[in-house]
PDB file of N, CA and C in Angstrom:
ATOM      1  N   UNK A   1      83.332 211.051-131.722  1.00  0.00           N
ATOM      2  CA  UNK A   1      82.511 212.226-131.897  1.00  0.00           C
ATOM      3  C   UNK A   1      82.913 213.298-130.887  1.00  0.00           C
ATOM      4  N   UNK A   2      83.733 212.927-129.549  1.00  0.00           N
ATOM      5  CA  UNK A   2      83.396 213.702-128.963  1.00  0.00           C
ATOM      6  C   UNK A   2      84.624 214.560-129.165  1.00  0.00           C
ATOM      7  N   UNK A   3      85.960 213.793-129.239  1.00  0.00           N
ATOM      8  CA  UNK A   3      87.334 213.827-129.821  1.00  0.00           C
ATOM      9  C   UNK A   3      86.955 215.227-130.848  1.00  0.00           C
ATOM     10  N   UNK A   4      86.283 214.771-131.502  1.00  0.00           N
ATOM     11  CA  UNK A   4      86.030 216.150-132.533  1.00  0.00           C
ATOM     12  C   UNK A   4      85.662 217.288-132.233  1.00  0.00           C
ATOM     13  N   UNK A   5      84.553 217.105-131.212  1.00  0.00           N
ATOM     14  CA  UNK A   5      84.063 218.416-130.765  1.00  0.00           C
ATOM     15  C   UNK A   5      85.130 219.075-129.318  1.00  0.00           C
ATOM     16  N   UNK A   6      85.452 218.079-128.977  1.00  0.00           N
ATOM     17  CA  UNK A   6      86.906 218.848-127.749  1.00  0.00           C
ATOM     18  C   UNK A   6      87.445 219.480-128.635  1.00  0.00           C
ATOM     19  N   UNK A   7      88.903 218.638-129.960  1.00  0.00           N
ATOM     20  CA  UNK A   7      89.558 219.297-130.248  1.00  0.00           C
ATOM     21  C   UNK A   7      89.210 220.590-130.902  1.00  0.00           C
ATOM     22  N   UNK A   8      87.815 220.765-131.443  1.00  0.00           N
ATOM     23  CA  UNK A   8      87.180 222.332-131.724  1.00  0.00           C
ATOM     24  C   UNK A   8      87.149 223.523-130.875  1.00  0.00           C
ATOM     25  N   UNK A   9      86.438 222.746-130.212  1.00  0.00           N
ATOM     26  CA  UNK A   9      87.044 223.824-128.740  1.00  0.00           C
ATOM     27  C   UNK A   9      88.077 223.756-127.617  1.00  0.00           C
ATOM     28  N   UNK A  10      88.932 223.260-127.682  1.00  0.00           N
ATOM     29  CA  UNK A  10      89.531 223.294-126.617  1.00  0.00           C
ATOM     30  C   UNK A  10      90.974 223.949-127.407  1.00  0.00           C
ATOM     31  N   UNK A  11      91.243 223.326-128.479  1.00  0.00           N
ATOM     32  CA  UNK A  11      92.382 223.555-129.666  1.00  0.00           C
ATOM     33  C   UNK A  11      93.655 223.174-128.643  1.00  0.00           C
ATOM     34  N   UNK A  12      93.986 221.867-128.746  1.00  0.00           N
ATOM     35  CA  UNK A  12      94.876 221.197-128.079  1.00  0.00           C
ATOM     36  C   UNK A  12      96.218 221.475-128.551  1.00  0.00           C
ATOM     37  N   UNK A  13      96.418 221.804-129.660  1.00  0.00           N
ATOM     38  CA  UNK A  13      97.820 222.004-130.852  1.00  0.00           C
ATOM     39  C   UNK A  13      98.421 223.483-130.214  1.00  0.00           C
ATOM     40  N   UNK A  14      97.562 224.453-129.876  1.00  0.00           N
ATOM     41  CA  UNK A  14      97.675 225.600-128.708  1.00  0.00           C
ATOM     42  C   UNK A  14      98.603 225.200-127.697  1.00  0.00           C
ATOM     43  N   UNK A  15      98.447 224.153-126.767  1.00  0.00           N
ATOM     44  CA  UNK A  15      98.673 223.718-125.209  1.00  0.00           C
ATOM     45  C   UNK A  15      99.614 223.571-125.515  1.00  0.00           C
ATOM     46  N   UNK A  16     100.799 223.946-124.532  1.00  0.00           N
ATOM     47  CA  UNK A  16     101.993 223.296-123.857  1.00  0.00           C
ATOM     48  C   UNK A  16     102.139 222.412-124.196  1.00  0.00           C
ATOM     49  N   UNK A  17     103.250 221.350-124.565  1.00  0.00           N
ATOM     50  CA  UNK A  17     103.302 219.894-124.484  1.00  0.00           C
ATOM     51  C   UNK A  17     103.436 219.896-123.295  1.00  0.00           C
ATOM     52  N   UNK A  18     102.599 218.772-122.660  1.00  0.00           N
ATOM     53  CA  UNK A  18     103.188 218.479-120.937  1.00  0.00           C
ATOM     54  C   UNK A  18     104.506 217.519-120.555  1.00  0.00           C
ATOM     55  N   UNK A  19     104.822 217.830-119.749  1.00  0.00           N
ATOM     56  CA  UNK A  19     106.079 217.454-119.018  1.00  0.00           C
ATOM     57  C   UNK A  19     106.205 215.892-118.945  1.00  0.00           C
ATOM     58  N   UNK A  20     107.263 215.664-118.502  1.00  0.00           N
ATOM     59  CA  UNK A  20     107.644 214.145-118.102  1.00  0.00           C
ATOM     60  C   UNK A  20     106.656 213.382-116.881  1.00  0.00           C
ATOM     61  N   UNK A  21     106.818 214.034-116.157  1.00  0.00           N
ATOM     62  CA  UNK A  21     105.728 214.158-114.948  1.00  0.00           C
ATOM     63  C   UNK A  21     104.472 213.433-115.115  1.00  0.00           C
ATOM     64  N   UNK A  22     103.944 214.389-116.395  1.00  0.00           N
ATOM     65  CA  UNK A  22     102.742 214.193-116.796  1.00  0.00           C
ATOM     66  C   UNK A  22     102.837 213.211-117.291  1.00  0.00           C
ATOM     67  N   UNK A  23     103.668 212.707-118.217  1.00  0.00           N
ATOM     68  CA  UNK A  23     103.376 211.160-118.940  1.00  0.00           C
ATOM     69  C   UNK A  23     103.600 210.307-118.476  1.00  0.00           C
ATOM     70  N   UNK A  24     104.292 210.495-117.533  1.00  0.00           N
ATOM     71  CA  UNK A  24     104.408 208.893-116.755  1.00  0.00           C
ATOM     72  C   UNK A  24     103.485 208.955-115.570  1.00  0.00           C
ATOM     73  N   UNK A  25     102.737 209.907-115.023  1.00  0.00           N
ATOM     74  CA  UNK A  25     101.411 209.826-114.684  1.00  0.00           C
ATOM     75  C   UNK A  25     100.416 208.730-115.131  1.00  0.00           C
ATOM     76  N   UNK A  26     100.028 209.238-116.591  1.00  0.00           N
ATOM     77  CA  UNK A  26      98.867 208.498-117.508  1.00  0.00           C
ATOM     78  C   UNK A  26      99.841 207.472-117.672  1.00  0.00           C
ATOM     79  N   UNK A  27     101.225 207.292-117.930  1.00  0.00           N
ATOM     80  CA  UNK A  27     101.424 205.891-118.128  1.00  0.00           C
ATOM     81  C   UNK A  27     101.120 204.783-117.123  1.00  0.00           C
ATOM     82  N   UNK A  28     101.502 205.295-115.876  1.00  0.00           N
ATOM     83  CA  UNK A  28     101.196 204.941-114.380  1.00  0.00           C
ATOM     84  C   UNK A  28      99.465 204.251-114.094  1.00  0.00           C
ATOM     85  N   UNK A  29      98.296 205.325-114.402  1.00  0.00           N
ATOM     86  CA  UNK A  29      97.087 204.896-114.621  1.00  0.00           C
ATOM     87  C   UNK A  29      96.965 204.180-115.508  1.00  0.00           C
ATOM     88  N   UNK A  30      97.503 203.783-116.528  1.00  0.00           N
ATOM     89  CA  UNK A  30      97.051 203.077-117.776  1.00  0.00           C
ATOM     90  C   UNK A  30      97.723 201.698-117.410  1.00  0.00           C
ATOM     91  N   UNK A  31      98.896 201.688-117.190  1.00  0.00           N
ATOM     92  CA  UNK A  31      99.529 200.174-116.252  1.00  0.00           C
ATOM     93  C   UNK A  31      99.401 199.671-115.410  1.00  0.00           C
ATOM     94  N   UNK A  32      99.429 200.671-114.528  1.00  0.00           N
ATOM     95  CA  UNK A  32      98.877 199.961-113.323  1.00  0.00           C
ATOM     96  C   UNK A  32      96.993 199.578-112.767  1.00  0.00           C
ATOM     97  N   UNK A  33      96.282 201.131-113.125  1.00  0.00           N
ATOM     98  CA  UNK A  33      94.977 201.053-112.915  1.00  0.00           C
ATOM     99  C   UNK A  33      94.384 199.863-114.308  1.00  0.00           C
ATOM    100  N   UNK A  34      94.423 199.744-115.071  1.00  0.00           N
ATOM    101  CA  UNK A  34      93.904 199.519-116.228  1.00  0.00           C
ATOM    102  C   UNK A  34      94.141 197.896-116.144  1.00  0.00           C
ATOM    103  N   UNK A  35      95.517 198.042-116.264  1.00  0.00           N
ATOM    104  CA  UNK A  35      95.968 196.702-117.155  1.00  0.00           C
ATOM    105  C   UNK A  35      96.279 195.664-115.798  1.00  0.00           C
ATOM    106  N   UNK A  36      96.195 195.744-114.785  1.00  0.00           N
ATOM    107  CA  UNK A  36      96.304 195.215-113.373  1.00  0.00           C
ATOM    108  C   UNK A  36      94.588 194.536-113.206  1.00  0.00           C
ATOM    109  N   UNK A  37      93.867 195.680-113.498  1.00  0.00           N
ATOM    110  CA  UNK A  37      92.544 195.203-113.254  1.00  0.00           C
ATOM    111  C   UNK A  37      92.024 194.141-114.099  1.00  0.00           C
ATOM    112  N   UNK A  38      92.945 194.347-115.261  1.00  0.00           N
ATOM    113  CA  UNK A  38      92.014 193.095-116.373  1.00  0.00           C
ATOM    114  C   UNK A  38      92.817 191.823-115.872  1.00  0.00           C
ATOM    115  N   UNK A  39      94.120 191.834-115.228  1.00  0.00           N
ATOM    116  CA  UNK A  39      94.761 190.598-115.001  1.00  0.00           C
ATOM    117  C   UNK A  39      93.876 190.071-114.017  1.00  0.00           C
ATOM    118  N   UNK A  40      93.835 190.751-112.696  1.00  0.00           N
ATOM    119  CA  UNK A  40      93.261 190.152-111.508  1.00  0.00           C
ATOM    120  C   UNK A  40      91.996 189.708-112.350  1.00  0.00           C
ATOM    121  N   UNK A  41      91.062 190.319-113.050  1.00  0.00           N
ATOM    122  CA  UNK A  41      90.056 189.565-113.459  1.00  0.00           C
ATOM    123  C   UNK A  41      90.095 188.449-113.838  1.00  0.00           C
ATOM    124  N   UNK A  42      90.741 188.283-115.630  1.00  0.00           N
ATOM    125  CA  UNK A  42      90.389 186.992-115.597  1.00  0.00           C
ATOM    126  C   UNK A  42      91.052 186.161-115.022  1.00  0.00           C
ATOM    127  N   UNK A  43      92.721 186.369-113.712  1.00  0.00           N
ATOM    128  CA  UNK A  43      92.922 185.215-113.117  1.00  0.00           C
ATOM    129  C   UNK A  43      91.715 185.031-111.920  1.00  0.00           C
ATOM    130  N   UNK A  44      90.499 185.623-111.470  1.00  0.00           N
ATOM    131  CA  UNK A  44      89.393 185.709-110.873  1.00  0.00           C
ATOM    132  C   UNK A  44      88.880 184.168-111.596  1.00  0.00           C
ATOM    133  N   UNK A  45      88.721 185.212-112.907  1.00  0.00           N
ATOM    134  CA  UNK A  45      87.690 184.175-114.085  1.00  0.00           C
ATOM    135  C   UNK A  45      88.087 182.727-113.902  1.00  0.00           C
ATOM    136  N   UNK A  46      89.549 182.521-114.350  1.00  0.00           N
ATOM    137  CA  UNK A  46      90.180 181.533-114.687  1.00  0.00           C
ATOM    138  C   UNK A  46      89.840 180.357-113.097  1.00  0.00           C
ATOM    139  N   UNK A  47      89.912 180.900-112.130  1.00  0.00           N
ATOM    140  CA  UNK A  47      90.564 180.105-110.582  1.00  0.00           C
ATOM    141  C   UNK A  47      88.748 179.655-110.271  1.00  0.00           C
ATOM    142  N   UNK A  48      87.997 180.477-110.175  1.00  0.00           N
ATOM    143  CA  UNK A  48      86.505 180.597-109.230  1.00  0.00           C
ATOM    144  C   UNK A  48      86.110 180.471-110.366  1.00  0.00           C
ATOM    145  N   UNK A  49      85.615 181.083-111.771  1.00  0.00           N
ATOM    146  CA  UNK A  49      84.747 180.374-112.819  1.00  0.00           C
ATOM    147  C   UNK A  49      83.480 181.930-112.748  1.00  0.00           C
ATOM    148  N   UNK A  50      82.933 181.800-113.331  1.00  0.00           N
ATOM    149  CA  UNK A  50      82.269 182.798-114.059  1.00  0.00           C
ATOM    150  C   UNK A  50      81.376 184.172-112.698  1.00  0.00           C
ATOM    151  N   UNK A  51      80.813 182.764-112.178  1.00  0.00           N
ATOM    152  CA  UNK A  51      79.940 183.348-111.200  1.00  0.00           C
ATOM    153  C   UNK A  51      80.615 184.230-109.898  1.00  0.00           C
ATOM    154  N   UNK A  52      81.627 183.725-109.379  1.00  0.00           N
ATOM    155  CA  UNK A  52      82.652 184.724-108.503  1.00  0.00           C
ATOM    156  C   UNK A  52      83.202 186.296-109.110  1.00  0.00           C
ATOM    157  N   UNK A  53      83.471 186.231-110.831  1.00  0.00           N
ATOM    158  CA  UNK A  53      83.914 187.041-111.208  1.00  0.00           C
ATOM    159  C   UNK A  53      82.392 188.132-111.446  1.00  0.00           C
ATOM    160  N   UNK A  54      81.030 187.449-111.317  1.00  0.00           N
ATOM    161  CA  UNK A  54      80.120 188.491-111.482  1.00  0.00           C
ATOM    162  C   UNK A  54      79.853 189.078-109.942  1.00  0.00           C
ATOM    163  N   UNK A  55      80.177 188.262-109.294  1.00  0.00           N
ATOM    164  CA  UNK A  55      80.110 188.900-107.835  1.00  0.00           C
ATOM    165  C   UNK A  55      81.239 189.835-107.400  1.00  0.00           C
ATOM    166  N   UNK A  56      82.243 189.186-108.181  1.00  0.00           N
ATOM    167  CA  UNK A  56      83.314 191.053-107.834  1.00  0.00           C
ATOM    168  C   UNK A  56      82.618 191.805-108.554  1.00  0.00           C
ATOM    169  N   UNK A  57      82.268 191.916-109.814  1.00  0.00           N
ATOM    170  CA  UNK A  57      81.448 192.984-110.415  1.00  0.00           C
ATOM    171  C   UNK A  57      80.434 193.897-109.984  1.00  0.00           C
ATOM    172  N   UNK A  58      79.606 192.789-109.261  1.00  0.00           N
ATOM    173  CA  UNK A  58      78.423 193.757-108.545  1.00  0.00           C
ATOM    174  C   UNK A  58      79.344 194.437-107.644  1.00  0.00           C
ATOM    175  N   UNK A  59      80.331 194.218-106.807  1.00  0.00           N
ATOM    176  CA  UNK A  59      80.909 194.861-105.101  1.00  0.00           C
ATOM    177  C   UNK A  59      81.706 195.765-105.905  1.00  0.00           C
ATOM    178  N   UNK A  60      81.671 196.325-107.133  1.00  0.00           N
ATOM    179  CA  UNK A  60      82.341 197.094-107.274  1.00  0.00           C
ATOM    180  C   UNK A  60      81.971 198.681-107.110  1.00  0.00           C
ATOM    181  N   UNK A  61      80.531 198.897-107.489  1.00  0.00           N
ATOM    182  CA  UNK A  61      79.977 200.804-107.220  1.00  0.00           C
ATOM    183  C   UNK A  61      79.835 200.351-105.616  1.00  0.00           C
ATOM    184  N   UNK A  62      79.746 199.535-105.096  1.00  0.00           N
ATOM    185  CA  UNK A  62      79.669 199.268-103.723  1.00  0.00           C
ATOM    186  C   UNK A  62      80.869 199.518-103.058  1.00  0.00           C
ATOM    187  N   UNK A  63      81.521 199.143-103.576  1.00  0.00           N
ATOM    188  CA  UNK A  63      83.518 199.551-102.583  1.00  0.00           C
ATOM    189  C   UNK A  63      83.449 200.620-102.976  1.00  0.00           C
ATOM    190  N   UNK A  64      83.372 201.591-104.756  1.00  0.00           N
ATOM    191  CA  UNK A  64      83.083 202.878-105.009  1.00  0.00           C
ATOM    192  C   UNK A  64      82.089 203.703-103.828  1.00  0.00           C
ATOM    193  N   UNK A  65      81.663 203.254-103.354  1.00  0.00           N
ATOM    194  CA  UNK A  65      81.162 204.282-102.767  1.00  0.00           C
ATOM    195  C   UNK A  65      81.560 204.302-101.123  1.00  0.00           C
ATOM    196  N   UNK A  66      81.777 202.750-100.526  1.00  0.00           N
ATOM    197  CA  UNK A  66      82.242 202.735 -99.443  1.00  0.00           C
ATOM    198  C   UNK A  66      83.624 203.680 -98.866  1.00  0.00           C
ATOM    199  N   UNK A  67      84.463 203.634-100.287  1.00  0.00           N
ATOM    200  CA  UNK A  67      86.122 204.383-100.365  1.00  0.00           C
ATOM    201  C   UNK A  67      85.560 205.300-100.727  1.00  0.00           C
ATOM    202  N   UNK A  68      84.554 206.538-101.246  1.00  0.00           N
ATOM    203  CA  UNK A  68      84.410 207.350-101.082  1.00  0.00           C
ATOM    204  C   UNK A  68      83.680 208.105 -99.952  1.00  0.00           C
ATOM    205  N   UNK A  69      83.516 207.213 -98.858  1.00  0.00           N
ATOM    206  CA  UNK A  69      83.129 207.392 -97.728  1.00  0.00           C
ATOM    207  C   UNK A  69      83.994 207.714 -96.307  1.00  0.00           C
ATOM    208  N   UNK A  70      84.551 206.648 -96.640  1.00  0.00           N
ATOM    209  CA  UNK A  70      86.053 206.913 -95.615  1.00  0.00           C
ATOM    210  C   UNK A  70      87.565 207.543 -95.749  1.00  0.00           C
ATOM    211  N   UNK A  71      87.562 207.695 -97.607  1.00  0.00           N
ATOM    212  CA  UNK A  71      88.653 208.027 -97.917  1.00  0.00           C
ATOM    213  C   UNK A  71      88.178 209.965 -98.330  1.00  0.00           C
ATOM    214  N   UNK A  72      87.316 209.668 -98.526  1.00  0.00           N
ATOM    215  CA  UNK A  72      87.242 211.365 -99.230  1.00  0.00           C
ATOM    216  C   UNK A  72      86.343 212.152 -98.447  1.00  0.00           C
ATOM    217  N   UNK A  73      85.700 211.314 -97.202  1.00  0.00           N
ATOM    218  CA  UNK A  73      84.199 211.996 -96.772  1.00  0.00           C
ATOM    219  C   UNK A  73      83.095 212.335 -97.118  1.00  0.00           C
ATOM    220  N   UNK A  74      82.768 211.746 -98.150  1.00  0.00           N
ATOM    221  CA  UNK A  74      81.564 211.851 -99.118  1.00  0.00           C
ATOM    222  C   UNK A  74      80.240 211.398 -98.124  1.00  0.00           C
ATOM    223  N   UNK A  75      79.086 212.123 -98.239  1.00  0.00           N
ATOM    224  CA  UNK A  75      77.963 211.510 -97.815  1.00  0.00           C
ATOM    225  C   UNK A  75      77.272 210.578 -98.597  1.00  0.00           C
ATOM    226  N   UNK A  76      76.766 209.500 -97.873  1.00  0.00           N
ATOM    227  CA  UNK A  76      76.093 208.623 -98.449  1.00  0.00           C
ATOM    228  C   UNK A  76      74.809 208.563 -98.590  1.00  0.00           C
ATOM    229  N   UNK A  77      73.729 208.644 -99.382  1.00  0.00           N
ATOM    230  CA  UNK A  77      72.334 209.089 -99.647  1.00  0.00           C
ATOM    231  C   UNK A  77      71.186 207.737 -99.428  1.00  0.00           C
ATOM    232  N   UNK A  78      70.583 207.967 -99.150  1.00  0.00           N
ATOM    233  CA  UNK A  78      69.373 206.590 -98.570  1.00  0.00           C
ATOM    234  C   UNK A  78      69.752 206.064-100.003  1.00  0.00           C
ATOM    235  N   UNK A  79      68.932 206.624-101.168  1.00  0.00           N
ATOM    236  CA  UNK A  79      69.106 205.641-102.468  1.00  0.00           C
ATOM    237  C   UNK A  79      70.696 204.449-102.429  1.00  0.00           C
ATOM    238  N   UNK A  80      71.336 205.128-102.150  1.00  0.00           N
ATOM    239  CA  UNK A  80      73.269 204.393-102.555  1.00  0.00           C
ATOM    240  C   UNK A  80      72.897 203.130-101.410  1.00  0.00           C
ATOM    241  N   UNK A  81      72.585 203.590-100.340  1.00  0.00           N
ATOM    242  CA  UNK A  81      72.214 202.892 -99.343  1.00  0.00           C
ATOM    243  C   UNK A  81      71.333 201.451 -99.874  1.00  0.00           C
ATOM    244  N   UNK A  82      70.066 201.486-100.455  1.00  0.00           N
ATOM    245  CA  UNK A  82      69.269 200.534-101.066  1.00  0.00           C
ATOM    246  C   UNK A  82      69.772 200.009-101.815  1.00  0.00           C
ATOM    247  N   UNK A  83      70.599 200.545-103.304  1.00  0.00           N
ATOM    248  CA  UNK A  83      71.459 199.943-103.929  1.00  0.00           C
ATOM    249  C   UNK A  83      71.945 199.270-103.314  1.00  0.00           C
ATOM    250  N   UNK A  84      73.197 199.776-102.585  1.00  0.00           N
ATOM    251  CA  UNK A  84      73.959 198.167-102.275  1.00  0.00           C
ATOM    252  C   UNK A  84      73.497 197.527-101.500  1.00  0.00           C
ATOM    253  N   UNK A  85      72.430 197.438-100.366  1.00  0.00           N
ATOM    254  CA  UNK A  85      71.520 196.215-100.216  1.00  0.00           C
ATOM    255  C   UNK A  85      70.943 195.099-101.439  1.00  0.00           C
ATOM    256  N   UNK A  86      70.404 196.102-102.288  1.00  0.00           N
ATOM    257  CA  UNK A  86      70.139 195.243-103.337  1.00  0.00           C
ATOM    258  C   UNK A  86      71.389 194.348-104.177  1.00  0.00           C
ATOM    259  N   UNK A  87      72.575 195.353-104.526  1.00  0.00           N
ATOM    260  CA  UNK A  87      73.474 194.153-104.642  1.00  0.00           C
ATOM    261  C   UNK A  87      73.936 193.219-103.927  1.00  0.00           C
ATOM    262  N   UNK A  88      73.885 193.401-102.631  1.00  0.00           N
ATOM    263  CA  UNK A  88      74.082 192.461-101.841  1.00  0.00           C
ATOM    264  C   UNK A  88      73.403 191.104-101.705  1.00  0.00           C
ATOM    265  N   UNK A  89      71.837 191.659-101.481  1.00  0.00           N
ATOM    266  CA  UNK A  89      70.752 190.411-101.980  1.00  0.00           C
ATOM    267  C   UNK A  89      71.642 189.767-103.688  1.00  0.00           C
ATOM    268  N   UNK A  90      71.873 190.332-104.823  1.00  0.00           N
ATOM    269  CA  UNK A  90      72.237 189.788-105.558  1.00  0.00           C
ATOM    270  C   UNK A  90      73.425 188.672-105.716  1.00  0.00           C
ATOM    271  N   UNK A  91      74.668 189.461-104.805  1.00  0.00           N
ATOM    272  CA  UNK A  91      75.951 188.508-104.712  1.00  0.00           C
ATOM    273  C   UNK A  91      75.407 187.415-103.282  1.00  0.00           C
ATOM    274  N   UNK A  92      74.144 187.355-102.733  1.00  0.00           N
ATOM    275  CA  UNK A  92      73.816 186.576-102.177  1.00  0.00           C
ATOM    276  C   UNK A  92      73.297 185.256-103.003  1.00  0.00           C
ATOM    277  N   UNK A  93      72.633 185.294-103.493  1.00  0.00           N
ATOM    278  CA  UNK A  93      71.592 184.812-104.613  1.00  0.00           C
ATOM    279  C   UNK A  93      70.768 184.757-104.506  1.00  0.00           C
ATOM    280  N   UNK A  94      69.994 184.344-105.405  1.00  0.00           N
ATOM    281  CA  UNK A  94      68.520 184.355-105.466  1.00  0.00           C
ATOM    282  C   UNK A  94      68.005 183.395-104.504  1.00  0.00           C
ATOM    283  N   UNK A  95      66.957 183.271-103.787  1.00  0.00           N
ATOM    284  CA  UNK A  95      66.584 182.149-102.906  1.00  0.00           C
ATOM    285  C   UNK A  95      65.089 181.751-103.400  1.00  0.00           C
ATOM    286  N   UNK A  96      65.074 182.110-104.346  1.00  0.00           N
ATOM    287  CA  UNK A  96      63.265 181.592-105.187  1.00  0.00           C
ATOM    288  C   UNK A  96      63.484 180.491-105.669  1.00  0.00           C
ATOM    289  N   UNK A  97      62.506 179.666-105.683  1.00  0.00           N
ATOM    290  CA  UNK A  97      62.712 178.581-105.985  1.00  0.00           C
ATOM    291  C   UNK A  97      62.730 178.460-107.709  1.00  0.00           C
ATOM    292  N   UNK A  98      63.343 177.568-108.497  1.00  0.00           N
ATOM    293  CA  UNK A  98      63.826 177.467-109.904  1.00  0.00           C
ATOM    294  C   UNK A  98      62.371 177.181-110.367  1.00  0.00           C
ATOM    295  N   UNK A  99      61.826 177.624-111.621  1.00  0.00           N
ATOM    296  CA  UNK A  99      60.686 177.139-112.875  1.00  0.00           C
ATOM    297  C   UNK A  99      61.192 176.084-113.755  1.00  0.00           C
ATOM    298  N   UNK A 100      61.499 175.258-113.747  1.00  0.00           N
ATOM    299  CA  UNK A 100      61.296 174.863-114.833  1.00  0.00           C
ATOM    300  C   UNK A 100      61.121 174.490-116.135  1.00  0.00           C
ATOM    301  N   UNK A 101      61.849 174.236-117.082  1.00  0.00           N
ATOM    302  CA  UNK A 101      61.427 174.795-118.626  1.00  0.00           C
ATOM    303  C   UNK A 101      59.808 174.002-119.148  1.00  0.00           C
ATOM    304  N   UNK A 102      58.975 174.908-119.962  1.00  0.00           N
ATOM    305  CA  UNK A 102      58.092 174.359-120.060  1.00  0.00           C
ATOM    306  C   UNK A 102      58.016 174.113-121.965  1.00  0.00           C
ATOM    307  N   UNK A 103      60.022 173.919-122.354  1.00  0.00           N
ATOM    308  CA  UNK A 103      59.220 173.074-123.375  1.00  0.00           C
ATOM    309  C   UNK A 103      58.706 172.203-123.960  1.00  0.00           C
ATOM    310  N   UNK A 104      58.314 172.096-125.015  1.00  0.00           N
ATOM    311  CA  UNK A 104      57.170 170.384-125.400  1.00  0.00           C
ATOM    312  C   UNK A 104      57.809 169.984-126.902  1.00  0.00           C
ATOM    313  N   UNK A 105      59.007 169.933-126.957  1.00  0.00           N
ATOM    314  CA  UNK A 105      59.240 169.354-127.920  1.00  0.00           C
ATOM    315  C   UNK A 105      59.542 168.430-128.266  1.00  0.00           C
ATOM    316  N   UNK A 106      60.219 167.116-128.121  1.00  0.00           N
ATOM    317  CA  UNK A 106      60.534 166.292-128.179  1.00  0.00           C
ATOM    318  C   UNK A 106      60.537 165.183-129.269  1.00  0.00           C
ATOM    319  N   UNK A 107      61.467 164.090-129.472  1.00  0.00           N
ATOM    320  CA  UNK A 107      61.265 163.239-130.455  1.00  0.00           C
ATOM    321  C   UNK A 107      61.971 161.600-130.062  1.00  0.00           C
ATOM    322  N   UNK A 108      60.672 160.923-130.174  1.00  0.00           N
ATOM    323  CA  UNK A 108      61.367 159.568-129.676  1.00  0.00           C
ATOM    324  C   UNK A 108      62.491 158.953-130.258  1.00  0.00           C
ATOM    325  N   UNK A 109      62.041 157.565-130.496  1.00  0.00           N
ATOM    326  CA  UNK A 109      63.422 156.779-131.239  1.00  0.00           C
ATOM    327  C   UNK A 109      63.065 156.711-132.669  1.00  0.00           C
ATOM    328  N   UNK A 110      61.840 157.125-132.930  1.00  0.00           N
ATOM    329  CA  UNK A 110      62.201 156.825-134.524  1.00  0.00           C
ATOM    330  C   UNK A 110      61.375 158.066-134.743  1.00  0.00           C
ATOM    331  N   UNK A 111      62.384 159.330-133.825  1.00  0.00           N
ATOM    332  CA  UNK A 111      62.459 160.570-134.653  1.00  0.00           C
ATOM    333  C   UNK A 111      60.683 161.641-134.973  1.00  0.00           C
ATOM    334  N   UNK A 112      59.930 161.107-134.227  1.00  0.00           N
ATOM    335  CA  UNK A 112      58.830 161.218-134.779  1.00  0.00           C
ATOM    336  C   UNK A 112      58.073 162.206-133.101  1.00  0.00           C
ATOM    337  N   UNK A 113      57.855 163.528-133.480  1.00  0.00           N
ATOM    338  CA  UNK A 113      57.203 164.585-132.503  1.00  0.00           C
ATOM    339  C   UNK A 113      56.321 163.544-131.322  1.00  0.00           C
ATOM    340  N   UNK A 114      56.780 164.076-129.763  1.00  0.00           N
ATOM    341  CA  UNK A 114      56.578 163.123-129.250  1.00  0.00           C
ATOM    342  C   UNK A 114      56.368 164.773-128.485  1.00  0.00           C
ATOM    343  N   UNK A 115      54.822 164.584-127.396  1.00  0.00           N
ATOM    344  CA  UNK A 115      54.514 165.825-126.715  1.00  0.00           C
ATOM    345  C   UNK A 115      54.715 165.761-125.076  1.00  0.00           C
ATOM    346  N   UNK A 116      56.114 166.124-124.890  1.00  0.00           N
ATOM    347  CA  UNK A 116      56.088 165.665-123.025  1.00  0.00           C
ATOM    348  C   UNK A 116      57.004 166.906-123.016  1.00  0.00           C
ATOM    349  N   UNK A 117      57.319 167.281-121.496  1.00  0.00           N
ATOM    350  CA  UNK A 117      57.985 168.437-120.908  1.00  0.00           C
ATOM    351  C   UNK A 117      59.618 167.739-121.151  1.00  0.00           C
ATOM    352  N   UNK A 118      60.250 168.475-121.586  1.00  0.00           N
ATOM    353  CA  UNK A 118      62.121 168.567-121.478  1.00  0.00           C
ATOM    354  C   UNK A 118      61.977 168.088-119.884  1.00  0.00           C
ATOM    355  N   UNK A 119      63.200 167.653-119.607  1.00  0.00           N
ATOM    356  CA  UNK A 119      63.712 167.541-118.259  1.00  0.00           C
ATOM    357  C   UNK A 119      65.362 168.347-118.258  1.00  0.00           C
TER     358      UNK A 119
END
């Protein structure tokens, strides 16, 4: 949708073709930024297993904002601040204690509704 409404206004068929420069730029981001990141992932996935790869996930607007701190000088705002505490509590884990399932379904040996809690 949006493809449509750029090329309306912007009228791309107008522009310059861009240079060599330029394409091996975006080829550059697209190989290296892109397709680098999905490797390291799932060899993440593959080595540590599900839960490591959600904990790089959360540290990620978190390094986003840390590298825009030291690398660009960006100020950091109380809210960004709480955020990544809070992700942090998250890639910590939870420390509440587990519930329980409370269902009641069950069926003995000869198949027949039997009313006790799952284990």
């Amino acid at each position: 949708m949006m493809t449509l409404i750029a090329t309306v206004f912007e009228r791309p068929w107008q522009l310059p073709m861009p240079g060599a420069a330029t394409w091996l730029a975006m080829l550059g981001l697209a190989a290296l930024s892109t397709a680098l990141a999905y490797i390291v992932f799932f060899q993440v996935l593959r080595r540590s297993g599900s839960t490591n790869v959600m904990l790089v996930t959360l540290l990620i607007p978190v390094t986003a904002i840390l590298l825009g701190y030291l690398v660009l000088g960006e100020t950091v705002s109380l809210r960004e601040i709480i955020g990544a505490l809070h992700y942090r509590q998250r890639a910590a884990g939870d420390r509440r204690p587990r519930v329980q399932s409370r269902s009641w379904c069950c069926f003995d040996a000869e198949s027949q509704p039997v009313n006790r809690p799952l284990r």
